[in-house]
Protein backbone atom coordinates (compact mmCIF):
# COMPACT_ATOMS: atom_id res chain seq x y z
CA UNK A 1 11.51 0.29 -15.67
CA UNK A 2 14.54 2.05 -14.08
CA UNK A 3 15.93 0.68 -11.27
CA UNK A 4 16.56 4.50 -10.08
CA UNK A 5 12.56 4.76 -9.72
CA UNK A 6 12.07 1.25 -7.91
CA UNK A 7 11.26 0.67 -4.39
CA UNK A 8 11.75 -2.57 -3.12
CA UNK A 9 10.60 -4.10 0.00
CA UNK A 10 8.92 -7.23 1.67
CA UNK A 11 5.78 -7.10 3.53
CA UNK A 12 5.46 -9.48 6.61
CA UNK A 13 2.10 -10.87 7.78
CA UNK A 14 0.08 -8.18 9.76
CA UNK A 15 1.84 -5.03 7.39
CA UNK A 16 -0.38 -3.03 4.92
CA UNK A 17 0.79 -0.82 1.96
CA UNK A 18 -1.36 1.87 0.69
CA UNK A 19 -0.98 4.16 -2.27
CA UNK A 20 -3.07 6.00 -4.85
CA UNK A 21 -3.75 3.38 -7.29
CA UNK A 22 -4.02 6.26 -10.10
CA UNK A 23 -0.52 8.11 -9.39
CA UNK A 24 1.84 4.51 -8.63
CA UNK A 25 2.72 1.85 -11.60
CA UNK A 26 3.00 -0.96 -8.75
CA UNK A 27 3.76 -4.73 -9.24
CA UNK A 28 4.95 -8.00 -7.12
CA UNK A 29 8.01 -9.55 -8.28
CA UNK A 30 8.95 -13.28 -8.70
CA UNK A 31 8.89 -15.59 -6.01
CA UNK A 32 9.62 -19.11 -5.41
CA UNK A 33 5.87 -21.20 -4.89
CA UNK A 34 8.04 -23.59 -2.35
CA UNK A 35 9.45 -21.49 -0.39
CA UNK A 36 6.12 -20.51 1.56
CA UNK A 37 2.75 -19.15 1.04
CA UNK A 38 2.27 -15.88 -0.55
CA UNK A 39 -1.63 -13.83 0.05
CA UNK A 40 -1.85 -9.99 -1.42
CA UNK A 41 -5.57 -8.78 -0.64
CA UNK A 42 -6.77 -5.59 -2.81
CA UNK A 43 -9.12 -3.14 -1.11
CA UNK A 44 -10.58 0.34 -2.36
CA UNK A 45 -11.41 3.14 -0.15
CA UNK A 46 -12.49 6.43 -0.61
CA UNK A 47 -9.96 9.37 -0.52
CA UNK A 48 -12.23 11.63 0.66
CA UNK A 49 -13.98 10.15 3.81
CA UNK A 50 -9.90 9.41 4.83
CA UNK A 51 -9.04 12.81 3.90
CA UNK A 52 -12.22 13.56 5.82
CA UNK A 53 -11.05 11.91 8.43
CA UNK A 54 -8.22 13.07 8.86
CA UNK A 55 -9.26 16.66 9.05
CA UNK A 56 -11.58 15.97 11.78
CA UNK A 57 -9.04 13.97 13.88
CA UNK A 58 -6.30 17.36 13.59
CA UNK A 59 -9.22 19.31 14.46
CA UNK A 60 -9.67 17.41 18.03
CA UNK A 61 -6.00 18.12 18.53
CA UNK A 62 -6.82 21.81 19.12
């Protein structure tokens, strides 16, 4: 892949990353087993209770 359409960065313990798994070619890169532990949990959710959601909460704004 191009390097022009890469985004790079490291996630520290506590940080989530969450993207529409059917729109983003994502990946992990290489790492080094002895230089520390390394944990990626997967998790589904449904776009439209967030989108939901997220109507309701700009709704209590008003």
């Amino acid at each position: 892949m191009m390097k022009k359409f890469q985004i790079n960065f490291r996630l520290e313990p506590g940080d989530i990353y969450s993207f529409n798994n059917r729109r983003v070619l994502h990946g992990r890169t290489e790492y080094d087993p002895n230089s520390g532990h390394r944990h990626l949990q997967g998790y589904y959710i449904d776009r439209d209770e967030i989108i939901g959601r997220l109507n309701y909460l700009k709704n209590q704004k008003s």
